[in-house]
C-alpha atoms as a PDB file:
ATOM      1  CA  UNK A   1     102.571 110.360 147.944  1.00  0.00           C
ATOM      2  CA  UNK A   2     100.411 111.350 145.075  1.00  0.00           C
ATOM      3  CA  UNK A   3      97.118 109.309 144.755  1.00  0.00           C
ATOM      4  CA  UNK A   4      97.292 106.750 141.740  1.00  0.00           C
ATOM      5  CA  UNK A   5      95.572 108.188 138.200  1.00  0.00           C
ATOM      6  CA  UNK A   6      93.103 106.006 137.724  1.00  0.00           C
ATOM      7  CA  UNK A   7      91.453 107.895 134.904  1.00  0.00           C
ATOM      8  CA  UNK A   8      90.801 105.887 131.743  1.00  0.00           C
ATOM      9  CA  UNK A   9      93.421 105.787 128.848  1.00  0.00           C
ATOM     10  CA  UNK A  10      92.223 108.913 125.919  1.00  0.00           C
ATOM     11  CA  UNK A  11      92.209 107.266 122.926  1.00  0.00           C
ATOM     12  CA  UNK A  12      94.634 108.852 120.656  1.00  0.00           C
ATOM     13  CA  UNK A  13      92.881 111.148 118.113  1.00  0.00           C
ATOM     14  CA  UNK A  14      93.476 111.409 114.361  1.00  0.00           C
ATOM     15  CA  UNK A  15      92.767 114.867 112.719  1.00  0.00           C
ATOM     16  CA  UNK A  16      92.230 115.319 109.257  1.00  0.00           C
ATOM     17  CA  UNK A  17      90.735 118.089 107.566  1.00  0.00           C
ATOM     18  CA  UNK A  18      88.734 116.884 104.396  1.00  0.00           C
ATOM     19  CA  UNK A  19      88.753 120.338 102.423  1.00  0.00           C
ATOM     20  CA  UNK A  20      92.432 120.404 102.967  1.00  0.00           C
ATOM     21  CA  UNK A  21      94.025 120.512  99.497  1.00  0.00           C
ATOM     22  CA  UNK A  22      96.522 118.413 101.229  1.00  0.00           C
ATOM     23  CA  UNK A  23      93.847 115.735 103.235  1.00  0.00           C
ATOM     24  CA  UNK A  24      95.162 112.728 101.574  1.00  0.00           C
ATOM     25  CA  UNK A  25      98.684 112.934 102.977  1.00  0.00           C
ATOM     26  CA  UNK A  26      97.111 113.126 106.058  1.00  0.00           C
ATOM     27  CA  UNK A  27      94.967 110.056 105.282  1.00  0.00           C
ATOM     28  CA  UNK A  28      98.016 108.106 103.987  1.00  0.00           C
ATOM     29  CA  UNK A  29      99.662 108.898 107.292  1.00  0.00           C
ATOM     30  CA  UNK A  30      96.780 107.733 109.467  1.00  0.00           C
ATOM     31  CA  UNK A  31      96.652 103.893 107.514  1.00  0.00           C
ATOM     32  CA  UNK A  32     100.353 103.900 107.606  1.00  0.00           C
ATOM     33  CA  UNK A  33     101.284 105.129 110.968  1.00  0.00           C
ATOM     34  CA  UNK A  34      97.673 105.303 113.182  1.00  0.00           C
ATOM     35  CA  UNK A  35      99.865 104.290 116.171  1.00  0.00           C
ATOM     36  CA  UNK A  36     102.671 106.695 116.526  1.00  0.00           C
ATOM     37  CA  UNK A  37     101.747 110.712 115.991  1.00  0.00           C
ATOM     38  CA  UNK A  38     106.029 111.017 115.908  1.00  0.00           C
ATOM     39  CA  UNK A  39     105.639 108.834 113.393  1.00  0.00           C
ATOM     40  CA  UNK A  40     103.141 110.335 111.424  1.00  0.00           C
ATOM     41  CA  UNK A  41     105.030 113.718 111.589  1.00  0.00           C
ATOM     42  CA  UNK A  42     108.116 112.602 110.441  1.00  0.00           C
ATOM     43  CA  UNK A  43     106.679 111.253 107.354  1.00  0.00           C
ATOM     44  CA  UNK A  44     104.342 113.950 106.849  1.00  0.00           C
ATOM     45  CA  UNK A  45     107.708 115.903 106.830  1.00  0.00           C
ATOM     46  CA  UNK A  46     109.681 113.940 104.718  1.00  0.00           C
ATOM     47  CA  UNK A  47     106.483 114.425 102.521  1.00  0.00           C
ATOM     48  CA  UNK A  48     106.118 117.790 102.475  1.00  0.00           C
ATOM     49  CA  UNK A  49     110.096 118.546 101.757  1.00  0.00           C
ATOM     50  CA  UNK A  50     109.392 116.364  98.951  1.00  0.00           C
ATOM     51  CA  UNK A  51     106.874 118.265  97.590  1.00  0.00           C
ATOM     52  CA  UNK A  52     108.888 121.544  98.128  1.00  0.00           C
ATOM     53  CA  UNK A  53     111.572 119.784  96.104  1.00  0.00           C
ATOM     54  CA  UNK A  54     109.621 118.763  93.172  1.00  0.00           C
ATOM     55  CA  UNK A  55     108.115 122.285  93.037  1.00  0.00           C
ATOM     56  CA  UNK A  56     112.025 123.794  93.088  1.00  0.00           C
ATOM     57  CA  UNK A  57     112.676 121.700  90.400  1.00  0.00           C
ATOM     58  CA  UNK A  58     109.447 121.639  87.605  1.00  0.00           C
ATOM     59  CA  UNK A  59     106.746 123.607  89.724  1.00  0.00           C
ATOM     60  CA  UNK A  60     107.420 126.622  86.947  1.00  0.00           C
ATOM     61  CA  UNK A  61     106.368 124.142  84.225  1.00  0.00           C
ATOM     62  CA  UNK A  62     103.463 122.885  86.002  1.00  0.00           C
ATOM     63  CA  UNK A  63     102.102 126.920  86.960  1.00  0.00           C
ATOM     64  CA  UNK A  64     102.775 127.324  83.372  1.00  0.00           C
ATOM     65  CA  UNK A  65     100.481 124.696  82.332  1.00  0.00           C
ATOM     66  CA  UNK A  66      98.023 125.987  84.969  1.00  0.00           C
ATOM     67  CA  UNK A  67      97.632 129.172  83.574  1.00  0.00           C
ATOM     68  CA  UNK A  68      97.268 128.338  79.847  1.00  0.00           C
ATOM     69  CA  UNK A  69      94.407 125.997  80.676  1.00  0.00           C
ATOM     70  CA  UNK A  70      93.421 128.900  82.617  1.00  0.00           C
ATOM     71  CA  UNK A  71      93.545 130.972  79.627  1.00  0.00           C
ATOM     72  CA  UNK A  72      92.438 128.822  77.061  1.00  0.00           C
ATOM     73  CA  UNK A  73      88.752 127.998  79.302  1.00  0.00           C
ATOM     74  CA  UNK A  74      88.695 132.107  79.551  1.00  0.00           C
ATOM     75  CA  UNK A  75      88.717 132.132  75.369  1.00  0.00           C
ATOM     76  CA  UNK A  76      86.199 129.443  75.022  1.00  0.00           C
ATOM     77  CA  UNK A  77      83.732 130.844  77.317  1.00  0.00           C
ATOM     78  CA  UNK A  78      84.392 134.167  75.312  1.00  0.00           C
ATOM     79  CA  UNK A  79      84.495 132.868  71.854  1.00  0.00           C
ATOM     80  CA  UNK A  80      87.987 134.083  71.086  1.00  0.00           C
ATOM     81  CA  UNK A  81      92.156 133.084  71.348  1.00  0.00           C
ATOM     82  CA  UNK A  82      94.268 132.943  74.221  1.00  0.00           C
ATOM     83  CA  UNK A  83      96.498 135.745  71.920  1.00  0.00           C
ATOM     84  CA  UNK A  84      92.835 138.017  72.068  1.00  0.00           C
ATOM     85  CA  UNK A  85      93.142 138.050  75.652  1.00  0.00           C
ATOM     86  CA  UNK A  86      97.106 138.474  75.911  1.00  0.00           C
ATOM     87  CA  UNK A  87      96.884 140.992  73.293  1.00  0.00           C
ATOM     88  CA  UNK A  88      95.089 143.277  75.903  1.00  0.00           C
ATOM     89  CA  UNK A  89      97.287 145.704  77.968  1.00  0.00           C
ATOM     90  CA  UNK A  90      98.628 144.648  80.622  1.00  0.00           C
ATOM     91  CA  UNK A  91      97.464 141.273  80.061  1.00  0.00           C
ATOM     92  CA  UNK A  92     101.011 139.468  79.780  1.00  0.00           C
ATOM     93  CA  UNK A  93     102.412 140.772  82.741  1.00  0.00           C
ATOM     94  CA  UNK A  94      99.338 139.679  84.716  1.00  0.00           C
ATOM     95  CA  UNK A  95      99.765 135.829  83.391  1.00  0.00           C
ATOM     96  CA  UNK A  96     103.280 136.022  84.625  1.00  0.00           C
ATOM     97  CA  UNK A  97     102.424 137.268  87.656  1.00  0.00           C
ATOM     98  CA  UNK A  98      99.595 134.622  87.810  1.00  0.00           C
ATOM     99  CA  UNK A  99     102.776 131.764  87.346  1.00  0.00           C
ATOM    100  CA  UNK A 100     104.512 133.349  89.914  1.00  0.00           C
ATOM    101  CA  UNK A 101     101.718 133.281  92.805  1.00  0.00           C
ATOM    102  CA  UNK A 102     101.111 129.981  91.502  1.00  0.00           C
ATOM    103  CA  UNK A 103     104.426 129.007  92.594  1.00  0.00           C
ATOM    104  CA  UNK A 104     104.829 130.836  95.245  1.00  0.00           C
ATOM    105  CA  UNK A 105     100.941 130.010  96.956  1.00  0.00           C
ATOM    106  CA  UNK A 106     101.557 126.426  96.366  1.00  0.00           C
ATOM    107  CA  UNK A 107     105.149 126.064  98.375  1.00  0.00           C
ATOM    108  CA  UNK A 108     103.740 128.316 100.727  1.00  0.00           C
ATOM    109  CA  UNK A 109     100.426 126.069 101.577  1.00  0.00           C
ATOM    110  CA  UNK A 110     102.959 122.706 101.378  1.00  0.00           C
ATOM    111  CA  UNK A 111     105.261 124.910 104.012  1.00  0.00           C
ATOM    112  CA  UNK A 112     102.367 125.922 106.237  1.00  0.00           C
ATOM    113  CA  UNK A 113     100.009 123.135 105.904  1.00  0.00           C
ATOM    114  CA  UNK A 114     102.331 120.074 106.122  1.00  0.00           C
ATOM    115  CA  UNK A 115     105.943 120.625 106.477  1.00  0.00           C
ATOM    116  CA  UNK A 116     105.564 122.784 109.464  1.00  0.00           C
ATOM    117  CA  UNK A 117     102.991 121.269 111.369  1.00  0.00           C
ATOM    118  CA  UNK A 118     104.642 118.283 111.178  1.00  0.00           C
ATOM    119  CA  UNK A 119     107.973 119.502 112.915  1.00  0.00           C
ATOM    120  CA  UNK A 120     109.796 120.682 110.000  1.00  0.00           C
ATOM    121  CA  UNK A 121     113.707 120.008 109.312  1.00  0.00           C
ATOM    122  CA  UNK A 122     114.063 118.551 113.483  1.00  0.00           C
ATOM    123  CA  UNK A 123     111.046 115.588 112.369  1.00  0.00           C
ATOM    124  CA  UNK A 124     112.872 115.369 108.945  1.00  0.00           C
ATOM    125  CA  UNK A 125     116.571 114.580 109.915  1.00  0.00           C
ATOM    126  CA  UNK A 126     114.641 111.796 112.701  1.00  0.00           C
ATOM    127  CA  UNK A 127     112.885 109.958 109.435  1.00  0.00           C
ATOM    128  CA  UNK A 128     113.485 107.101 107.739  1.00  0.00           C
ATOM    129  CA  UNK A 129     114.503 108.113 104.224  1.00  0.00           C
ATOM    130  CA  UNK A 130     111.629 108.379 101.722  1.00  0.00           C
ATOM    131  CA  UNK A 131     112.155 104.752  99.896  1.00  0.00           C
ATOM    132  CA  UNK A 132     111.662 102.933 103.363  1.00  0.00           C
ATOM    133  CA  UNK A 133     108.652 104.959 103.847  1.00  0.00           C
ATOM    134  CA  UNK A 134     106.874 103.789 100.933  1.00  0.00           C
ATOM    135  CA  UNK A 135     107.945 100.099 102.310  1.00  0.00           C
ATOM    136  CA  UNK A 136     106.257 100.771 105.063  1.00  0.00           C
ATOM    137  CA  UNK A 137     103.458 101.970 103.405  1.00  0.00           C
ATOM    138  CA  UNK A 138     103.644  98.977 101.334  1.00  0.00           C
ATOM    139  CA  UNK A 139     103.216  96.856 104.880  1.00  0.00           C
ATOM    140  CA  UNK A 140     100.880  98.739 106.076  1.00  0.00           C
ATOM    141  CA  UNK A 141      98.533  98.047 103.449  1.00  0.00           C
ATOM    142  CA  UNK A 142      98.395  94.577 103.602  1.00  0.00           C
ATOM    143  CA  UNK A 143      97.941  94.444 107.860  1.00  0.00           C
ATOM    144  CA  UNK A 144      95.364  97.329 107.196  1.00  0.00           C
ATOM    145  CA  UNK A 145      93.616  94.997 104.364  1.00  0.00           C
ATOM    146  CA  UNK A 146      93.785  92.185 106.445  1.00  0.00           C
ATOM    147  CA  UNK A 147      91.945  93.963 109.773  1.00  0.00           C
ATOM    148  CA  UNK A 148      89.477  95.638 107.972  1.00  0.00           C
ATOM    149  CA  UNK A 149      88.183  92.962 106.522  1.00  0.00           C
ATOM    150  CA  UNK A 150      88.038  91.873 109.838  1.00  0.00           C
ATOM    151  CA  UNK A 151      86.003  94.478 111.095  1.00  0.00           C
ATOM    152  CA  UNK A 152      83.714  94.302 108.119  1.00  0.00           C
ATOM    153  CA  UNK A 153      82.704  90.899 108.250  1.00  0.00           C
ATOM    154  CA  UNK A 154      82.047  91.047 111.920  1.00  0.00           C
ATOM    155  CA  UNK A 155      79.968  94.026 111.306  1.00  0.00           C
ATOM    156  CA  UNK A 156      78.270  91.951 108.265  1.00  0.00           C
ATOM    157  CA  UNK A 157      77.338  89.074 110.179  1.00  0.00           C
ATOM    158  CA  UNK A 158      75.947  90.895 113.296  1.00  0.00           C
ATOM    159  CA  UNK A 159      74.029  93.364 111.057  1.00  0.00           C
ATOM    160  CA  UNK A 160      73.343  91.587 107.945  1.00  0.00           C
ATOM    161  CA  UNK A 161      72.939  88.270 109.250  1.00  0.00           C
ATOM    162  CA  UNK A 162      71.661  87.985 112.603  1.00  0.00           C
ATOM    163  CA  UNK A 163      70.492  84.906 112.918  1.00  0.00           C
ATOM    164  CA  UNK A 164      74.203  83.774 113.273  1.00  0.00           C
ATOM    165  CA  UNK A 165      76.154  84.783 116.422  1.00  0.00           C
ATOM    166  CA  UNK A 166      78.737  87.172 115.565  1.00  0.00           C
ATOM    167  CA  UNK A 167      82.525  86.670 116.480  1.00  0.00           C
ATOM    168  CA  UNK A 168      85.924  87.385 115.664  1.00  0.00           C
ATOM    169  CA  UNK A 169      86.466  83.296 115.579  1.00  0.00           C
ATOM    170  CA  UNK A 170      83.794  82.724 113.622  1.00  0.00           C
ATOM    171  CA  UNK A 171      85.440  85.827 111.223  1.00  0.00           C
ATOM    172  CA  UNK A 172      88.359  83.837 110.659  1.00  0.00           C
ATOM    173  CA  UNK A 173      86.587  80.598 109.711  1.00  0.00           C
ATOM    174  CA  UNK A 174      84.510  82.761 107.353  1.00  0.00           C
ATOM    175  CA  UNK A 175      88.233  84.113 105.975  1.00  0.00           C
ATOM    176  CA  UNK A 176      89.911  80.766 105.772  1.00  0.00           C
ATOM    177  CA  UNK A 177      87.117  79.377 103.679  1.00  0.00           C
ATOM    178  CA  UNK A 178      87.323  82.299 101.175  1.00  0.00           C
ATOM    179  CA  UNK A 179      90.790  82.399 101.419  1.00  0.00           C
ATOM    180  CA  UNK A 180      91.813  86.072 101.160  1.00  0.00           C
ATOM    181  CA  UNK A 181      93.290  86.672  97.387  1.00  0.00           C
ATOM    182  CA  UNK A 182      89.990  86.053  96.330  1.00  0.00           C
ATOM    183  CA  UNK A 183      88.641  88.858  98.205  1.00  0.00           C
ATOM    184  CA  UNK A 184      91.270  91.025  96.526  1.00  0.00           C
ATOM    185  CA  UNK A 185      93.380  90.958  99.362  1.00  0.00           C
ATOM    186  CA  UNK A 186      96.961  90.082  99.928  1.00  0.00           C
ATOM    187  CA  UNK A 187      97.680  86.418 101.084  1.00  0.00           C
ATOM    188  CA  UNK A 188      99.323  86.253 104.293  1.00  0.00           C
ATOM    189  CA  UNK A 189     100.363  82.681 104.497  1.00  0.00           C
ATOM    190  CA  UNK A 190     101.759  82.198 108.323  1.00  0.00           C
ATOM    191  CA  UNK A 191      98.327  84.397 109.063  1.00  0.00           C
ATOM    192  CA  UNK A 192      96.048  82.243 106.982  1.00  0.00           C
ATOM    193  CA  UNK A 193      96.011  79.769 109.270  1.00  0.00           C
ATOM    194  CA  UNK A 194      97.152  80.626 112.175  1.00  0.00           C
ATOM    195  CA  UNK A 195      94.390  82.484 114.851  1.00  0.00           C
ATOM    196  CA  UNK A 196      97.044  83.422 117.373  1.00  0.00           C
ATOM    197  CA  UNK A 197      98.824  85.547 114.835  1.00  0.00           C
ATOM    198  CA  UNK A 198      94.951  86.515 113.624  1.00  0.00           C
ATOM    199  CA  UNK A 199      94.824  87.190 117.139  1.00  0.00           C
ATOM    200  CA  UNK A 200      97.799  89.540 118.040  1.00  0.00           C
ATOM    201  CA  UNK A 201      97.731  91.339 114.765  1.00  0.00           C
ATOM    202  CA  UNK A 202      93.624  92.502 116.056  1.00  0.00           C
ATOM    203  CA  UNK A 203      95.000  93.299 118.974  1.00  0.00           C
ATOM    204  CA  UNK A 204      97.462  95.363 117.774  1.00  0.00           C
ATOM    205  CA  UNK A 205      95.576  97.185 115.227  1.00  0.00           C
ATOM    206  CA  UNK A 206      92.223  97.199 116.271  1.00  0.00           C
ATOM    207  CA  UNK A 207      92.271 100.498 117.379  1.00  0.00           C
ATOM    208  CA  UNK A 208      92.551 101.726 113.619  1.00  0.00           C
ATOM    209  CA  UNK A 209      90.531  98.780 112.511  1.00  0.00           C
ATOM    210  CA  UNK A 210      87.061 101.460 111.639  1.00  0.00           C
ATOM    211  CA  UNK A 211      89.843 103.961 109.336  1.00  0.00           C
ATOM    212  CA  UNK A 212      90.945 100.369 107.588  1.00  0.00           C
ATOM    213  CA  UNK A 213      87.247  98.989 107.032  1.00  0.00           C
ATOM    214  CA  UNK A 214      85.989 102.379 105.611  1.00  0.00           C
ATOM    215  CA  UNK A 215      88.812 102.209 103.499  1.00  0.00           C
ATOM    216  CA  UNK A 216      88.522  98.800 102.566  1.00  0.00           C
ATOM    217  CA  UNK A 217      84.990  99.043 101.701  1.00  0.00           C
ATOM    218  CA  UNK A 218      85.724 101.647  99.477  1.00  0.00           C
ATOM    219  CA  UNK A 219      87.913  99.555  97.449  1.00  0.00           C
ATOM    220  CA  UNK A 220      85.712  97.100  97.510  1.00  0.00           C
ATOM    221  CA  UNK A 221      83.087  99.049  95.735  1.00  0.00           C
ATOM    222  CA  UNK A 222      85.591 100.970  93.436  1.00  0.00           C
ATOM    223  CA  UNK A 223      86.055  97.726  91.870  1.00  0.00           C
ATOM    224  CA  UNK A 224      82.513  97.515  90.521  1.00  0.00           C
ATOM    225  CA  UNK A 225      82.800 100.996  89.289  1.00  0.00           C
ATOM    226  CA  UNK A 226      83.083 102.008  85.378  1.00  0.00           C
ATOM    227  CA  UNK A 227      86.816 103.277  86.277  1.00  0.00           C
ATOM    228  CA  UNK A 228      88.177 101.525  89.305  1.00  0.00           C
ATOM    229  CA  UNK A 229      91.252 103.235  89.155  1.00  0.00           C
ATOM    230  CA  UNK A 230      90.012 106.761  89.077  1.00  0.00           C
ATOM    231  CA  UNK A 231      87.054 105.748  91.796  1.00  0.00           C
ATOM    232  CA  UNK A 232      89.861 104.399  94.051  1.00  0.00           C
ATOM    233  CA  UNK A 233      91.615 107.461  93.289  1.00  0.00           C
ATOM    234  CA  UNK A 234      88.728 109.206  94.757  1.00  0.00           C
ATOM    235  CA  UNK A 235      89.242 108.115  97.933  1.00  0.00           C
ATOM    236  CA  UNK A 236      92.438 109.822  98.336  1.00  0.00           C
ATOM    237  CA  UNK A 237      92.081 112.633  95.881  1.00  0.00           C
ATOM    238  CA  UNK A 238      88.657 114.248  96.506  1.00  0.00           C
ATOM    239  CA  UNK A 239      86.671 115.733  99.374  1.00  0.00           C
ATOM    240  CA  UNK A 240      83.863 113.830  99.312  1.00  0.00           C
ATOM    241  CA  UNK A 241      86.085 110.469  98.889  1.00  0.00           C
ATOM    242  CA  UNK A 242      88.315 111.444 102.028  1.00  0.00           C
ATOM    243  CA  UNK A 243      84.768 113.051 103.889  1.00  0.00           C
ATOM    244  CA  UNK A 244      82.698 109.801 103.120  1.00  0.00           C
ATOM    245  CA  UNK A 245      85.779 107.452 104.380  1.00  0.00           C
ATOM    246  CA  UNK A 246      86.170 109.354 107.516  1.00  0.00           C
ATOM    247  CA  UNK A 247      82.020 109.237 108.034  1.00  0.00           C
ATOM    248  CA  UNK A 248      81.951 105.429 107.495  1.00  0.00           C
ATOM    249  CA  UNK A 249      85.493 105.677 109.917  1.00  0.00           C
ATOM    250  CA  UNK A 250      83.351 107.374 112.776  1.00  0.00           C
ATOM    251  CA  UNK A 251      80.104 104.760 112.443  1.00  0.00           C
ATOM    252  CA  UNK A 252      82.742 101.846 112.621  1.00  0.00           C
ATOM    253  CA  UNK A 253      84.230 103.437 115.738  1.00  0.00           C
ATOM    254  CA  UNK A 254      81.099 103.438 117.261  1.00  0.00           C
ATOM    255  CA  UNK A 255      79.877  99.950 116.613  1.00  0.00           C
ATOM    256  CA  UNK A 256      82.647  98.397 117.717  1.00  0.00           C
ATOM    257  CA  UNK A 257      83.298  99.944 120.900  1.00  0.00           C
ATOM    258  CA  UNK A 258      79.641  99.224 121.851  1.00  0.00           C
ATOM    259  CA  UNK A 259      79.357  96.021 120.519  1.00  0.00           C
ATOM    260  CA  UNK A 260      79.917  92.817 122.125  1.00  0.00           C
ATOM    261  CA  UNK A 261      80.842  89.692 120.122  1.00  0.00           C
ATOM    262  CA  UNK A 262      79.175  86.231 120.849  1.00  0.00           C
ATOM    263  CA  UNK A 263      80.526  84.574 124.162  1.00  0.00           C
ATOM    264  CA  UNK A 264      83.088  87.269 124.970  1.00  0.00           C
ATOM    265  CA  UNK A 265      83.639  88.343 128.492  1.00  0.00           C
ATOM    266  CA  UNK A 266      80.749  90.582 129.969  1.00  0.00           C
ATOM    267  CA  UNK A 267      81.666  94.214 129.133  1.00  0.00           C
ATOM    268  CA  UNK A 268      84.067  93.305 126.458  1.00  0.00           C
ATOM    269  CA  UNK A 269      83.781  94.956 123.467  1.00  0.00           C
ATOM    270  CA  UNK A 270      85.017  93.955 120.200  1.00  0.00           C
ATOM    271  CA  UNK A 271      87.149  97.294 120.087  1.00  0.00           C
ATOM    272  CA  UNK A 272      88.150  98.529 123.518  1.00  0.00           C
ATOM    273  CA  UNK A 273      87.527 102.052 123.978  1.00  0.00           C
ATOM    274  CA  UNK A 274      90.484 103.267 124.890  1.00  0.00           C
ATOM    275  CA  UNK A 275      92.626 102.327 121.986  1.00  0.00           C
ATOM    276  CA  UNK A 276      89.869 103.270 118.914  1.00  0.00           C
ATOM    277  CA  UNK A 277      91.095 106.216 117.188  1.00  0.00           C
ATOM    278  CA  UNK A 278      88.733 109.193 116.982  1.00  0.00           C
ATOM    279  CA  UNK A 279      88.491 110.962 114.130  1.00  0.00           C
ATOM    280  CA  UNK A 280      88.583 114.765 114.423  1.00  0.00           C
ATOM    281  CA  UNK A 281      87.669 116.683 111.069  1.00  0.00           C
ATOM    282  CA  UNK A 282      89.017 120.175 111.942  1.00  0.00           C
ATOM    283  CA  UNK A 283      85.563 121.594 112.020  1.00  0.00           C
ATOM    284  CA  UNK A 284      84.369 120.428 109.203  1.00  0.00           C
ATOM    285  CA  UNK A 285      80.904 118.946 109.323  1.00  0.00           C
ATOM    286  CA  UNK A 286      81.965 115.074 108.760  1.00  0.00           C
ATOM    287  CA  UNK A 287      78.556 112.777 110.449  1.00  0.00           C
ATOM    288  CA  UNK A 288      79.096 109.294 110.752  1.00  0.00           C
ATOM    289  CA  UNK A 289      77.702 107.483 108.313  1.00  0.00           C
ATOM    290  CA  UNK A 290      76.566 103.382 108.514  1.00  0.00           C
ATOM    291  CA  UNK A 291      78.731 102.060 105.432  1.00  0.00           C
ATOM    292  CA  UNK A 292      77.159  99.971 102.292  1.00  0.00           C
ATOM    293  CA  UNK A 293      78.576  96.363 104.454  1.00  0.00           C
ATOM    294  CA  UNK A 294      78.331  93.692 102.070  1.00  0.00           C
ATOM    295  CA  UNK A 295      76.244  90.799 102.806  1.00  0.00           C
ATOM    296  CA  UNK A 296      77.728  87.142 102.989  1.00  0.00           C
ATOM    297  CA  UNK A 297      78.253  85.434  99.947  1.00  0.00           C
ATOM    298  CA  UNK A 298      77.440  82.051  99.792  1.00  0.00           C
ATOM    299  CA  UNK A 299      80.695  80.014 100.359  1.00  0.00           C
ATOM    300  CA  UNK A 300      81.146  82.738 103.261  1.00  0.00           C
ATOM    301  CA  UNK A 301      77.687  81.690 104.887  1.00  0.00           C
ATOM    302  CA  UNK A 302      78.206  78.441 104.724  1.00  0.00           C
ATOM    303  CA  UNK A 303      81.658  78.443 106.526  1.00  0.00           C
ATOM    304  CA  UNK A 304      79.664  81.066 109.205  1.00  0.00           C
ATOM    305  CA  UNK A 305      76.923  78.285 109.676  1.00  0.00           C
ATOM    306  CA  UNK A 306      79.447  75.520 109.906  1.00  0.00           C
ATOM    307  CA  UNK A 307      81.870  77.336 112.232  1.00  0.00           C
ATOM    308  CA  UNK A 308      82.027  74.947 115.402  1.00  0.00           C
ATOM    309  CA  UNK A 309      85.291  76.484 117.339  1.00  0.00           C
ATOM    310  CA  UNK A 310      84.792  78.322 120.840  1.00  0.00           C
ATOM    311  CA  UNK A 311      83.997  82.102 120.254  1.00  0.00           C
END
């Protein structure tokens, strides 16, 4: 009989390249599906066929576009026409050879970065169809909102304010008093008020909880910003959005495995271990980073000071 494995569980890893032209589908995938790699891959799939469809369809108008701006920043920078230049030899069949690589570099990059890695046609014909998807996305959002926000007020209270003993208890005392569309976040009316649904819904996401509080604190701020949409945008969009997100990720990851919340159970932590996601970058240089946390406001101290319940 073979001896029992009693090897600790390997929390599941998340990878996500930040320089990847594609890193925000990947990002998408981990808030929407952190859980389930299969299904990650089939929407990653679904995603990337997508892509490949819409560049079938306009991606020639779009390369097109591409190369005139292209063209038109060469002039400027020369003092002359787009005509000077294509007047050169040579010069027009270059630009439509430039639309053509265009095209072609683009579906290749969507076929070799996404659609393939992902499983291809066998994880596309196993997927939901695209508009359930985007429901789920839709669902995800608001559990994701609701659990980071957990994770950041915890981390706010034990780091911020440590005069008052930190908890997830205390958390949802601190939540009820704010109430949660005031906060910008959904309202989740059987979760309001109800800690044992607060309670299964950390358990069963508080492995992705650090991913949802970087990303959560990132809307926060982009709120305050000149242009909220285009510094939300950021987040998904840019390098250094999806890089800083996956830096304040990792120092979540590692403050809540470690830390221990007031009156749990000795060598409880407020994540377990096992089930925290780690975040690997492909390489890429990615340190974690301690996030801006936000300190308590005063209705939010006030409910922390006057919280009475058990843990």
């Amino acid at each position: 009989m073979a001896p029992d494995d009693k090897s600790p569980a390997r929390p599941p890893v998340i990878s996500i390249d930040p320089l990847d032209p594609f890193a925000s589908l990947y990002l998408v995938a981990a808030l929407t599906w952190p859980h389930s790699e299969v299904d990650r891959n089939r929407a990653l799939a679904t995603f990337g066929a997508d892509i490949q469809l819409r560049i079938d369809v306009d991606g020639g108008q779009q390369a097109v576009a591409a190369v005139a701006a292209a063209l038109q920043a060469a002039a400027d920078a020369h003092g002359c026409t787009p005509e000077d230049i294509l007047s050169v030899p040579g010069a027009r069949e270059f630009e439509a050879e430039a639309r053509r690589n265009l095209v072609d570099s683009t579906r290749r990059a969507v076929l070799e970065t996404v659609f393939q890695p992902a499983g291809g046609l066998r994880s596309v014909t196993d997927s939901p169809a695209l508009a359930t998807l985007y429901e789920q996305m839709g669902q995800a959002q608001q559990t994701g909102a609701i659990v980071g926000q957990i994770l950041c007020l915890v981390a706010s209270v034990a780091e911020l304010h440590p005069d008052i003993p930190a908890s997830l208890n205390r958390t949802w005392t601190i939540m009820e008093a704010e109430a949660l569309p005031r906060s910008g976040l959904p309202r989740r009316a059987k979760l309001q008020g109800d800690r044992t649904g607060l309670l299964r819904l950390w358990g069963e996401w508080c492995g992705s909880a650090p991913l949802h509080a970087a990303a959560h604190l990132w809307i926060m701020g982009a709120q305050l910003a000149p242009d909220p949409r285009a510094e939300m945008g950021a987040m998904f969009s840019t390098p250094q959005g999806i890089g800083t997100v996956l830096a304040w990720a990792k120092w979540f990851r590692a403050w809540g495995t470690t830390f221990r919340p007031d009156r749990a159970r000795l060598g409880t932590t407020l994540i377990p271990p096992e089930v925290a996601l780690i975040y690997d970058t492909k390489g890429v240089d990615v340190p974690e980073i301690k996030p801006p946390l936000w300190p308590l406001t005063k209705r939010q101290l006030a409910a922390a000071r006057g919280h009475t319940a058990p843990i």
